[in-house]
PDB file of N, CA and C in Angstrom:
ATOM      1  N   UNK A   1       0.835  -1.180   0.000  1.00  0.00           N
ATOM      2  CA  UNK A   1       0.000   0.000   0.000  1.00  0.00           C
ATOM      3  C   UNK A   1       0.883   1.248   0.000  1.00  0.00           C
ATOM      4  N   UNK A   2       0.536   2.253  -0.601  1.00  0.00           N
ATOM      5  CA  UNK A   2       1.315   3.365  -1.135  1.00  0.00           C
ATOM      6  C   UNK A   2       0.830   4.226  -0.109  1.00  0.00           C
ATOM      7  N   UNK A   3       1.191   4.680   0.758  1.00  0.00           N
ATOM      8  CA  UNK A   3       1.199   6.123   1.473  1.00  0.00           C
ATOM      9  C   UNK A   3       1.278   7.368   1.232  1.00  0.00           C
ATOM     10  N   UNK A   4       0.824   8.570   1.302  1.00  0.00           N
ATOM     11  CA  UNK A   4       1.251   9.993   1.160  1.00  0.00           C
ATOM     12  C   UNK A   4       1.137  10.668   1.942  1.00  0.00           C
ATOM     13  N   UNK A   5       1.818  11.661   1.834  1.00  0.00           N
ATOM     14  CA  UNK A   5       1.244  13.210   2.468  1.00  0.00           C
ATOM     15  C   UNK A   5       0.900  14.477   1.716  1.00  0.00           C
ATOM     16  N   UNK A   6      -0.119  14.776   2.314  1.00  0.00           N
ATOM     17  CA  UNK A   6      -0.946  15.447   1.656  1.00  0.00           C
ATOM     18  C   UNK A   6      -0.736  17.568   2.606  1.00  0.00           C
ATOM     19  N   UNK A   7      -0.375  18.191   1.746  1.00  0.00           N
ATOM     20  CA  UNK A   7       0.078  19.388   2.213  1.00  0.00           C
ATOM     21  C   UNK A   7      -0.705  20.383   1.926  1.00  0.00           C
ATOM     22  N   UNK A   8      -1.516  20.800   2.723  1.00  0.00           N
ATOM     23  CA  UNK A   8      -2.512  21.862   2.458  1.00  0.00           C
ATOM     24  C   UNK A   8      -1.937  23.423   3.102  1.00  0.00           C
ATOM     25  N   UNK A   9      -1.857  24.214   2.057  1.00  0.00           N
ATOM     26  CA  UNK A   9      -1.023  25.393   2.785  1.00  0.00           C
ATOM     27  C   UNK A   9      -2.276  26.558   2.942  1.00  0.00           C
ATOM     28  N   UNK A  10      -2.337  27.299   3.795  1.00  0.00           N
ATOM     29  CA  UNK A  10      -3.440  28.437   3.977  1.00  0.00           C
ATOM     30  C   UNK A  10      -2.742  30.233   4.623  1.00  0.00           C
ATOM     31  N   UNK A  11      -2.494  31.061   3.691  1.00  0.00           N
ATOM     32  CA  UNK A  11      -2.063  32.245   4.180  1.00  0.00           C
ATOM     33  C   UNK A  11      -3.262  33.044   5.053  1.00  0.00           C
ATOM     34  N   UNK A  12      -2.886  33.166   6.268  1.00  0.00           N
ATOM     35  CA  UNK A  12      -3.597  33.988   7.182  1.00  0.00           C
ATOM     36  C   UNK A  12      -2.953  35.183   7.545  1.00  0.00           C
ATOM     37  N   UNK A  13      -2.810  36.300   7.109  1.00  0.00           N
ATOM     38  CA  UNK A  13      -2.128  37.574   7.477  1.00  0.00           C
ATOM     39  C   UNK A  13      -0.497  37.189   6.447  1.00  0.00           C
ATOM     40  N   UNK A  14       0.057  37.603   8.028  1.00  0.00           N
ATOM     41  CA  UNK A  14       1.760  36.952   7.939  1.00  0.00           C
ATOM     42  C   UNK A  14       1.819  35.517   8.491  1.00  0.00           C
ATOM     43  N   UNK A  15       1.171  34.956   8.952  1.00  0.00           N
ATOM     44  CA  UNK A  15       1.331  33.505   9.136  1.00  0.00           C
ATOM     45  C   UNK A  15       0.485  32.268   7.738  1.00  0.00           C
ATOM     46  N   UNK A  16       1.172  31.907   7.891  1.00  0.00           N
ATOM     47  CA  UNK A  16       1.358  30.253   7.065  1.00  0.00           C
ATOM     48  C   UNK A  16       1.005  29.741   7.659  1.00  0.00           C
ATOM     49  N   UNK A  17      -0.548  28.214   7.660  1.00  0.00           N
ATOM     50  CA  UNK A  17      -0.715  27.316   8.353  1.00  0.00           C
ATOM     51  C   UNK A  17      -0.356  26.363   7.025  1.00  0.00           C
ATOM     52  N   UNK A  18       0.722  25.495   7.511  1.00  0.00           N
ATOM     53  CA  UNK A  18       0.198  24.170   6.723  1.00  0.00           C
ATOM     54  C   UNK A  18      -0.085  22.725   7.220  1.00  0.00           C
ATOM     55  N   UNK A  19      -1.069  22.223   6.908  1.00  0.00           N
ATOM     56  CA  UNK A  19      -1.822  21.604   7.029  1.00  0.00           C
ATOM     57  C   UNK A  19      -1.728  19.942   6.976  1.00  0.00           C
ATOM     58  N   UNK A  20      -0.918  18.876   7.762  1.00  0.00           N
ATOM     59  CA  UNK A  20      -0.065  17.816   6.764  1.00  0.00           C
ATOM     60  C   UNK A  20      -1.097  16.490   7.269  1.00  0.00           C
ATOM     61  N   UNK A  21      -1.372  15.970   6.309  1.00  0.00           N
ATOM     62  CA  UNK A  21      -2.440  14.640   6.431  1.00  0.00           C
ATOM     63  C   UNK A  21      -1.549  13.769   5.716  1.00  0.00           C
ATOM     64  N   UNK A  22      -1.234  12.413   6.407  1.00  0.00           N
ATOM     65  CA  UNK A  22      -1.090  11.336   5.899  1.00  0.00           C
ATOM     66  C   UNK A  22       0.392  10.687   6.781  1.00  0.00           C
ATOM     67  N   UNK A  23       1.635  10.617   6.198  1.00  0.00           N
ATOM     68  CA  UNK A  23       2.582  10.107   6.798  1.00  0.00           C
ATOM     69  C   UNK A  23       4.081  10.910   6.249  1.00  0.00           C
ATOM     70  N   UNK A  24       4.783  11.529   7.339  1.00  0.00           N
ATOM     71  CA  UNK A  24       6.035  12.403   7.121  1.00  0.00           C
ATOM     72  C   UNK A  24       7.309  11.207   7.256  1.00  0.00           C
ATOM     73  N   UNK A  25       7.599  10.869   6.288  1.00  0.00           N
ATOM     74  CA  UNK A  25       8.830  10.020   6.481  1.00  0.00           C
ATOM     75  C   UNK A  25      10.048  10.084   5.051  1.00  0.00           C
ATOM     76  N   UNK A  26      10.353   9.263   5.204  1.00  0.00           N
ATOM     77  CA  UNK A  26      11.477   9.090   4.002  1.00  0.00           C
ATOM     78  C   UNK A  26      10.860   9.581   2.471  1.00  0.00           C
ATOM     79  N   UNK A  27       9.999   8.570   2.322  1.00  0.00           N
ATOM     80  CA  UNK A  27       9.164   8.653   0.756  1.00  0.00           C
ATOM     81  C   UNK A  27       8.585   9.854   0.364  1.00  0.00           C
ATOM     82  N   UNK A  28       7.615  10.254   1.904  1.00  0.00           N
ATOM     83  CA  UNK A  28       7.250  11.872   1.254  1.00  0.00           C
ATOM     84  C   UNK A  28       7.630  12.928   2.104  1.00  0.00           C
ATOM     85  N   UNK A  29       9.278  12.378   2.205  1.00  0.00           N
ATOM     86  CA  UNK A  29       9.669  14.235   2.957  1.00  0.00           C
ATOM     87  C   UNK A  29       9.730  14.964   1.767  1.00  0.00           C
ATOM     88  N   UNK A  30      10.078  14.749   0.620  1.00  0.00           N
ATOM     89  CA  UNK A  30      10.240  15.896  -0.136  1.00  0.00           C
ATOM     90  C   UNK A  30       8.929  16.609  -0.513  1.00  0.00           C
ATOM     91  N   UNK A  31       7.744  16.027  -0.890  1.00  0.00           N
ATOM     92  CA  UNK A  31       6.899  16.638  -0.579  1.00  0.00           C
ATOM     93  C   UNK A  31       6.936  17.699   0.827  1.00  0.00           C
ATOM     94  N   UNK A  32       6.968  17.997   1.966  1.00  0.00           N
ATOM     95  CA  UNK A  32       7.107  18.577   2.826  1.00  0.00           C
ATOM     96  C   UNK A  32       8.110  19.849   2.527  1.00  0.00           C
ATOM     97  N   UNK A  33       9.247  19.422   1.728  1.00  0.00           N
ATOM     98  CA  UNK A  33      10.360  20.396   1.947  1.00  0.00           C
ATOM     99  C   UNK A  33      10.083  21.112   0.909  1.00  0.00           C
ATOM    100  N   UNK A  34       9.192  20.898  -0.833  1.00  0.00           N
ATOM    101  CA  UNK A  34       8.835  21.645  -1.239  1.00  0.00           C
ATOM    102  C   UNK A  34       7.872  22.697  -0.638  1.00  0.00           C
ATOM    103  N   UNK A  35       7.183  22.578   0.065  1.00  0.00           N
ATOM    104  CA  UNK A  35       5.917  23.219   0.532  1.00  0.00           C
ATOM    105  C   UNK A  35       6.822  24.204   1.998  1.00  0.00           C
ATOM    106  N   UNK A  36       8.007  24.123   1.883  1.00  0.00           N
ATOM    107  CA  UNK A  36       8.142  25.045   3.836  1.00  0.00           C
ATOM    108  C   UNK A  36       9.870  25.740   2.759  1.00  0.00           C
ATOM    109  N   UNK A  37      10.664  25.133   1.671  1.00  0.00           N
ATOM    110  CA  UNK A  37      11.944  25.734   1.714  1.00  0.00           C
ATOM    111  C   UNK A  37      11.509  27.177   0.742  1.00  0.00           C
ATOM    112  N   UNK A  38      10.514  27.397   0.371  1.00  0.00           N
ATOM    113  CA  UNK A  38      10.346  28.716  -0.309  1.00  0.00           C
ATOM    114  C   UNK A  38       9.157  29.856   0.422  1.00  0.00           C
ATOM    115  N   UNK A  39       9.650  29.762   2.005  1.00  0.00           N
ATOM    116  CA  UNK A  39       8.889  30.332   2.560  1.00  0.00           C
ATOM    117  C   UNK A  39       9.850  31.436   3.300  1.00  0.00           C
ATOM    118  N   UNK A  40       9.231  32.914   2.992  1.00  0.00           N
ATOM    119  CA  UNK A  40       9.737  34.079   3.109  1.00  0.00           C
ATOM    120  C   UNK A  40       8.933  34.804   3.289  1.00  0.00           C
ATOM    121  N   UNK A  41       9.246  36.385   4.311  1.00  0.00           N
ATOM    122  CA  UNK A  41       8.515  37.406   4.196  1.00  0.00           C
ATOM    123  C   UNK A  41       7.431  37.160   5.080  1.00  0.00           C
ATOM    124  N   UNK A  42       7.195  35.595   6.211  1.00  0.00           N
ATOM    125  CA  UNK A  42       6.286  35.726   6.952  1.00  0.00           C
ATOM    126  C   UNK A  42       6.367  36.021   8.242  1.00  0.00           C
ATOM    127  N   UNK A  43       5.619  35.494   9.254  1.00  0.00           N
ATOM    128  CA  UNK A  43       5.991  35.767  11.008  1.00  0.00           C
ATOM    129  C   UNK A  43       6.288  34.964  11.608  1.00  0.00           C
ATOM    130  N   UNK A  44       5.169  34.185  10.976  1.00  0.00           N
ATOM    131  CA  UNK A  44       4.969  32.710  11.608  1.00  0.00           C
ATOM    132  C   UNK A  44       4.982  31.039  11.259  1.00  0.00           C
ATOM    133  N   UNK A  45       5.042  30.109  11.060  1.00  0.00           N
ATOM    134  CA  UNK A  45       4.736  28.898  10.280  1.00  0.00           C
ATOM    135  C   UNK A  45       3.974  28.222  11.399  1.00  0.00           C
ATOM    136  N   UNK A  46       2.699  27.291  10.945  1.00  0.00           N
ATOM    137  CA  UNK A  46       2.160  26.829  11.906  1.00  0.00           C
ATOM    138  C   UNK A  46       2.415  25.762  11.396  1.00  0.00           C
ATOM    139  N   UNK A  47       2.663  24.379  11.876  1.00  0.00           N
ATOM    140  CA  UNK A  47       2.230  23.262  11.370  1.00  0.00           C
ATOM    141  C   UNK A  47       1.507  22.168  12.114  1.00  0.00           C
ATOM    142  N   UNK A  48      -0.172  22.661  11.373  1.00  0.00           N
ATOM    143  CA  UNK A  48      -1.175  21.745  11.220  1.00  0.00           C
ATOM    144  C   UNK A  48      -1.087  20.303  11.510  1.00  0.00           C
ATOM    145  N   UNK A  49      -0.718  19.649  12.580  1.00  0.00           N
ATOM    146  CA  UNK A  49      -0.317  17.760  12.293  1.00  0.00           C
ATOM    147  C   UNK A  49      -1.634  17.130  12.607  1.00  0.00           C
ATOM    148  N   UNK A  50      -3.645  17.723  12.672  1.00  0.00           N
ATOM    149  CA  UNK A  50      -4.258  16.888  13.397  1.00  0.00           C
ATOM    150  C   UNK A  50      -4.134  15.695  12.038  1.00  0.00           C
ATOM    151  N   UNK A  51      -3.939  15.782  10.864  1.00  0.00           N
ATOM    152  CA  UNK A  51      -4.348  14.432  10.042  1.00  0.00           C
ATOM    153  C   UNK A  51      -2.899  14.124   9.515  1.00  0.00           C
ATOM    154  N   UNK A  52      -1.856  14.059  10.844  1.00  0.00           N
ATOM    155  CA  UNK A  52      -0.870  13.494  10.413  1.00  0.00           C
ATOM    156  C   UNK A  52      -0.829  12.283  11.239  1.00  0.00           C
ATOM    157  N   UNK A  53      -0.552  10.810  10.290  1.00  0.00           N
ATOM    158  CA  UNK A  53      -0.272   9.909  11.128  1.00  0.00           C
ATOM    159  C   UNK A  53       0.878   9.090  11.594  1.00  0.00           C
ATOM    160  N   UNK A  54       1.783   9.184  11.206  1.00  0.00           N
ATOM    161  CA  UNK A  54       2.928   8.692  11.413  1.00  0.00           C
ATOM    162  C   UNK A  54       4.346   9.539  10.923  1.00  0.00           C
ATOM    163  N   UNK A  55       5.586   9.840  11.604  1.00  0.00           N
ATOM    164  CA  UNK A  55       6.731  10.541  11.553  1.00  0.00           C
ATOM    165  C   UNK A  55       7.779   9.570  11.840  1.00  0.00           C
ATOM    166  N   UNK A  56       8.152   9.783  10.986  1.00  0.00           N
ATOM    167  CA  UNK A  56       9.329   8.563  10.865  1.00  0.00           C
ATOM    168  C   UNK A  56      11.379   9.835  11.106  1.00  0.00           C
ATOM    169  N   UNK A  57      12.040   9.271  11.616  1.00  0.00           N
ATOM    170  CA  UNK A  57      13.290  10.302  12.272  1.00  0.00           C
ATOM    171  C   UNK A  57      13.382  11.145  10.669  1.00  0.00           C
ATOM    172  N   UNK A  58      13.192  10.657   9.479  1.00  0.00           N
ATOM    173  CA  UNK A  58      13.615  11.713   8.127  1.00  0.00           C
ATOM    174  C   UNK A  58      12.492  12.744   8.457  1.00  0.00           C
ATOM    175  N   UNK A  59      11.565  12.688   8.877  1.00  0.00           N
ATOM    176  CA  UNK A  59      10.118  13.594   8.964  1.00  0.00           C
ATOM    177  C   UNK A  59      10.568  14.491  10.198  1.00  0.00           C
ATOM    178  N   UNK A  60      11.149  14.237  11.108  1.00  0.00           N
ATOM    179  CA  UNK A  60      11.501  15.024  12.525  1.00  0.00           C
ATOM    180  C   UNK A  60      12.603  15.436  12.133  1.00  0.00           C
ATOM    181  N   UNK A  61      13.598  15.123  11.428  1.00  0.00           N
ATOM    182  CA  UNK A  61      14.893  15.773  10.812  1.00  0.00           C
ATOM    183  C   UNK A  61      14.531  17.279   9.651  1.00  0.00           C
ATOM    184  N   UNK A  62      13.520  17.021   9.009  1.00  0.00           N
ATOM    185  CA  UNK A  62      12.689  17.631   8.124  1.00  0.00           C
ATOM    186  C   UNK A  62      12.349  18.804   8.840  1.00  0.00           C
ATOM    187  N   UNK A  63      11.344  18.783  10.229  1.00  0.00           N
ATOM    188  CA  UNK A  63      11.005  19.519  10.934  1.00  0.00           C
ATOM    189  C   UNK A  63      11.766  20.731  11.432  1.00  0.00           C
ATOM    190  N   UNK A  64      12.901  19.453  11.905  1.00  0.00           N
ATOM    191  CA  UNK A  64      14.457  20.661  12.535  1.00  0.00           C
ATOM    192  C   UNK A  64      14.761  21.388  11.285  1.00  0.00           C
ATOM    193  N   UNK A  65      14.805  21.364   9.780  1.00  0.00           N
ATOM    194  CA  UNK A  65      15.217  22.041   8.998  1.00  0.00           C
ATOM    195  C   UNK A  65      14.786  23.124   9.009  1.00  0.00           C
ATOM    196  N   UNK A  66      13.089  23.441   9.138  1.00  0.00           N
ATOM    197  CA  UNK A  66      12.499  24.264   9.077  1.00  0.00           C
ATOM    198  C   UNK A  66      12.405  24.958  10.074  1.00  0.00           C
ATOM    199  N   UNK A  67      12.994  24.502  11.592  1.00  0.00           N
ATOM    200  CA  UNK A  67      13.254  25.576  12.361  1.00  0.00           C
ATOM    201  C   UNK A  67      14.101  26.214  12.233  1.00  0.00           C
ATOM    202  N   UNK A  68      15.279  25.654  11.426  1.00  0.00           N
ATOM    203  CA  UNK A  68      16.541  26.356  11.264  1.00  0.00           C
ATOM    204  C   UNK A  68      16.313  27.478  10.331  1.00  0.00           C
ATOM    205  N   UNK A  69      15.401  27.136   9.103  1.00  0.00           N
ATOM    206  CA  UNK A  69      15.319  28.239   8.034  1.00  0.00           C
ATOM    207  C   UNK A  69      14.586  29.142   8.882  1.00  0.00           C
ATOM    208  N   UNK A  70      13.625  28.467   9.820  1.00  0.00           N
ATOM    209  CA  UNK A  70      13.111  30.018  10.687  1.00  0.00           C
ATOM    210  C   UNK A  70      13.900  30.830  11.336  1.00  0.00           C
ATOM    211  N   UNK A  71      14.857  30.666  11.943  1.00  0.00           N
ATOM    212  CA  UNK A  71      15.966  31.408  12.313  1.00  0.00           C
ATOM    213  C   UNK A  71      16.668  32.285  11.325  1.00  0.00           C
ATOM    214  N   UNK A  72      16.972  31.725  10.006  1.00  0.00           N
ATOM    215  CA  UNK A  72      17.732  32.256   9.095  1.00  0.00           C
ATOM    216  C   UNK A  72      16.571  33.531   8.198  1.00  0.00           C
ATOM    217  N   UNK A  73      15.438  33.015   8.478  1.00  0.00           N
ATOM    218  CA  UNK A  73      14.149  33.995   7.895  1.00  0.00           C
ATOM    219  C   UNK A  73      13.572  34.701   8.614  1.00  0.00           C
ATOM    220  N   UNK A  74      13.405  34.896  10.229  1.00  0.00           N
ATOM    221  CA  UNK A  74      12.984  35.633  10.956  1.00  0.00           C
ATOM    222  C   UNK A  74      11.537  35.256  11.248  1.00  0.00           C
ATOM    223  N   UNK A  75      11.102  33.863  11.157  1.00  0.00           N
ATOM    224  CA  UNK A  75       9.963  33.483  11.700  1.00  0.00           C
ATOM    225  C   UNK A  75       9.962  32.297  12.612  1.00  0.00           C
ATOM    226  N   UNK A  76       8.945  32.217  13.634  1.00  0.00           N
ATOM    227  CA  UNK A  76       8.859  31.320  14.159  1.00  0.00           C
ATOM    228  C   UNK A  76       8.015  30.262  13.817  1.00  0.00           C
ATOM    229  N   UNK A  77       8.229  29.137  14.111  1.00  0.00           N
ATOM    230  CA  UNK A  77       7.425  27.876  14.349  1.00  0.00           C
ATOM    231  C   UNK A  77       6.364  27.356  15.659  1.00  0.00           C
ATOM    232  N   UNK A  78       5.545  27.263  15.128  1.00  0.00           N
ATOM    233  CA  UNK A  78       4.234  26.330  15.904  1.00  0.00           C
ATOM    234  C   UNK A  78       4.181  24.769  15.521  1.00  0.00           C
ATOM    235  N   UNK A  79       4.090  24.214  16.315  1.00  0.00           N
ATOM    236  CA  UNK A  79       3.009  22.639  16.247  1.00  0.00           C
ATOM    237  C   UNK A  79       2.081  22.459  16.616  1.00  0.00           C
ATOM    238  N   UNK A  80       1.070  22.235  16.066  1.00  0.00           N
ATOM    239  CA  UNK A  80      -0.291  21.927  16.922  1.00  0.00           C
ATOM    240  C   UNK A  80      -0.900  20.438  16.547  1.00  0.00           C
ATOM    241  N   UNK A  81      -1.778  20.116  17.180  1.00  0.00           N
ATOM    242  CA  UNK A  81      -2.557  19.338  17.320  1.00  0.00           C
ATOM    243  C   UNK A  81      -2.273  17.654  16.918  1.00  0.00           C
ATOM    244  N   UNK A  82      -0.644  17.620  17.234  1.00  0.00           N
ATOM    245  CA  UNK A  82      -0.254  16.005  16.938  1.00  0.00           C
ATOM    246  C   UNK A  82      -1.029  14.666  17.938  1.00  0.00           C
ATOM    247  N   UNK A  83      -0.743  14.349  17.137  1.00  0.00           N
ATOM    248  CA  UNK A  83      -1.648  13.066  18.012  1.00  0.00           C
ATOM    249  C   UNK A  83      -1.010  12.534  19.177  1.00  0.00           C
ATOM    250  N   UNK A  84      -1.060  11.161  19.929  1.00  0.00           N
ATOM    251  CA  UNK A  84      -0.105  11.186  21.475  1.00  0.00           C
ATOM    252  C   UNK A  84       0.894  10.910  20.769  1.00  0.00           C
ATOM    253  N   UNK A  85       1.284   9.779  20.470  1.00  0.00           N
ATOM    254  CA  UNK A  85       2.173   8.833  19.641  1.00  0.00           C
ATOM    255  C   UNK A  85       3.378  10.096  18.632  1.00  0.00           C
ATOM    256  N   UNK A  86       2.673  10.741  18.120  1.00  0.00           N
ATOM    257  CA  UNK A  86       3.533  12.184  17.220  1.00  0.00           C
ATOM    258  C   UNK A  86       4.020  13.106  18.683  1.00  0.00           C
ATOM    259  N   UNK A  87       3.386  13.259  19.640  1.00  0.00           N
ATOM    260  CA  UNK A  87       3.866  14.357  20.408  1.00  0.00           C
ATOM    261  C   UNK A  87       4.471  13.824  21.491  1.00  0.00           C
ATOM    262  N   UNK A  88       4.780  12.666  21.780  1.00  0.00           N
ATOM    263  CA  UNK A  88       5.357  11.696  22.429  1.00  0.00           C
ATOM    264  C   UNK A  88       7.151  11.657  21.694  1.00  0.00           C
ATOM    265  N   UNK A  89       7.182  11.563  20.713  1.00  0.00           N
ATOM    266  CA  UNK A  89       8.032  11.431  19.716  1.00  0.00           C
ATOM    267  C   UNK A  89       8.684  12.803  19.719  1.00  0.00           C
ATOM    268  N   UNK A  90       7.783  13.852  19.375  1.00  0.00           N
ATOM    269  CA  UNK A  90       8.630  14.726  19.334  1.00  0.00           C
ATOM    270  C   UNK A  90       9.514  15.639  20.742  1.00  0.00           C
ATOM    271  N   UNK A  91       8.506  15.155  21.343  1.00  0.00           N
ATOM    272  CA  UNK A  91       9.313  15.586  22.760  1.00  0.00           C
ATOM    273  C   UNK A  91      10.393  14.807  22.864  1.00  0.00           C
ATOM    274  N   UNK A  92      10.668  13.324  23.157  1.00  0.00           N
ATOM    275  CA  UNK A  92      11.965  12.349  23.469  1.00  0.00           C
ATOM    276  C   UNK A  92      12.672  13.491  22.444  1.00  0.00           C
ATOM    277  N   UNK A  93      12.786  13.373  21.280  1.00  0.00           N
ATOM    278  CA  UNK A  93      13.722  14.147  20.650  1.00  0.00           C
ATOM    279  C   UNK A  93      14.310  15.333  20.894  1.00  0.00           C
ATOM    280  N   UNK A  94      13.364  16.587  21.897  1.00  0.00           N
ATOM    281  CA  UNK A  94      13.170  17.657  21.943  1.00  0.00           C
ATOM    282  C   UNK A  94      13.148  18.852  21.334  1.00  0.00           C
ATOM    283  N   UNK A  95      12.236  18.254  20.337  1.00  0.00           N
ATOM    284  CA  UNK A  95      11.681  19.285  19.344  1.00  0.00           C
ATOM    285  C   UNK A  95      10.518  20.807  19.503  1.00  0.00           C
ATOM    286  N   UNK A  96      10.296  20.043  20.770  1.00  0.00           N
ATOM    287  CA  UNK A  96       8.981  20.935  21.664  1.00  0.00           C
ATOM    288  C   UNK A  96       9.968  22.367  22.388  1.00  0.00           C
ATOM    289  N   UNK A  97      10.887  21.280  22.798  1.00  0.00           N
ATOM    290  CA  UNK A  97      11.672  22.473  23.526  1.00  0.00           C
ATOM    291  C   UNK A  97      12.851  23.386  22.710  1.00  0.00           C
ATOM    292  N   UNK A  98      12.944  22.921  21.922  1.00  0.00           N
ATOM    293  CA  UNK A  98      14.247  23.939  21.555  1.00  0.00           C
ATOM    294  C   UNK A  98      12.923  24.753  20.010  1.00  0.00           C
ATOM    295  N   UNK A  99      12.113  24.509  19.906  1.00  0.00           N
ATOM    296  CA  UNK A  99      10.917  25.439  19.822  1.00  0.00           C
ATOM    297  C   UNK A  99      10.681  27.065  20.834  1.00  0.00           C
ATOM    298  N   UNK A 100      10.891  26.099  21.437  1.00  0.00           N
ATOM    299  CA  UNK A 100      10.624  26.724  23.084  1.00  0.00           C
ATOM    300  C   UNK A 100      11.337  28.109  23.146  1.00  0.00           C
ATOM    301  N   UNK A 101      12.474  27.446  23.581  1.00  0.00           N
ATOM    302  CA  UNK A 101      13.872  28.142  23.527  1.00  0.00           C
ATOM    303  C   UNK A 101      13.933  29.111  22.407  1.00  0.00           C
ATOM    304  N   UNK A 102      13.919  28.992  20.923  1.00  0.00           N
ATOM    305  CA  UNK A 102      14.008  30.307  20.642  1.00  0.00           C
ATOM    306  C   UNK A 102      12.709  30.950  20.133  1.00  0.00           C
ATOM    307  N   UNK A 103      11.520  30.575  20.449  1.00  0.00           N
ATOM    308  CA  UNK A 103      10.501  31.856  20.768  1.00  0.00           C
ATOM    309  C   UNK A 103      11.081  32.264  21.665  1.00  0.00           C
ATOM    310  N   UNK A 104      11.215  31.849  23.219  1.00  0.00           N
ATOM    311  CA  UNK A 104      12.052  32.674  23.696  1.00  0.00           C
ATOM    312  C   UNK A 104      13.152  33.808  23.434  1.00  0.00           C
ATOM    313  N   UNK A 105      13.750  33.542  23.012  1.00  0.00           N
ATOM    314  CA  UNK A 105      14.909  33.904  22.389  1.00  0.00           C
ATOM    315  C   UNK A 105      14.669  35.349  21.290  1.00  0.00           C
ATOM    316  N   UNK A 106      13.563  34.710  20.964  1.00  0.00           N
ATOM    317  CA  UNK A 106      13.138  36.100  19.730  1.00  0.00           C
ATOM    318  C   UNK A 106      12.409  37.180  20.540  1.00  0.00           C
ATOM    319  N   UNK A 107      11.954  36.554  21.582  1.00  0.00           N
ATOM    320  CA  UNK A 107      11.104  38.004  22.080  1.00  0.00           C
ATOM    321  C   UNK A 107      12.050  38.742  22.931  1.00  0.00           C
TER     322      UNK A 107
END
C-alpha cells in the first residue's frame, strides 16, 4: 500500500498554516520540503499535524530544517494538534523544547 502526504497550505495575514495529512517520512519528505523551503517574508509557520499519522526520524529531521530556516528567515514555528504517539516522539527528541527556547529567544 502506497502512502502519502498530503500538504494543504493556507495564508492567514503573515502567518502560514500548513496543514499535513497522511505520513512524514522518508518517501514523502520531499513533498514537505517543497511546501516550507520557499517560505519568506512571513511571522509565523504553523504546522497543522491533526491528520498526520505517522513521523518517521527523516520527517523530525525535516522539521528541525524548518526551524533552522526560521531562524535564518525571521519566523517562528508552531506545532499543533499532533496526536499522542507524534507528540510523544517529538518531545523524546526535543523538538517541543528547543521550539521553546528560541521563541524565547526572539522576544
Amino acid at each position: 500500500m502506497y502512502v502519502m502526504l498530503n500538504v494543504k497550505s493556507r495564508l492567514e495575514g503573515k502567518t502560514v498554516r500548513l496543514s499535513l495529512e497522511g505520513v512524514l517520512d522518508i518517501s514523502t519528505v520531499d513533498t514537505f520540503n517543497g511546501q516550507t523551503e520557499q517560505l519568506s517574508g512571513i511571522s509565523e509557520l504553523v504546522l497543522d499535524m491533526a491528520g498526520l499519522e505517522f513521523i518517521d526520524s527523516t520527517g523530525v529531521g525535516a522539521i528541525l530544517q524548518v526551524v533552522r530556516l526560521s531562524q535564518e528567515r525571521g519566523f517562528t514555528v508552531s506545532l499543533e494538534n499532533a496526536n499522542e504517539n507524534i507528540s510523544e516522539l517529538l518531545n523524546t527528541v526535543g523538538l517541543f523544547q528547543i521550539i521553546e527556547v528560541l521563541r524565547k529567544g526572539a522576544n
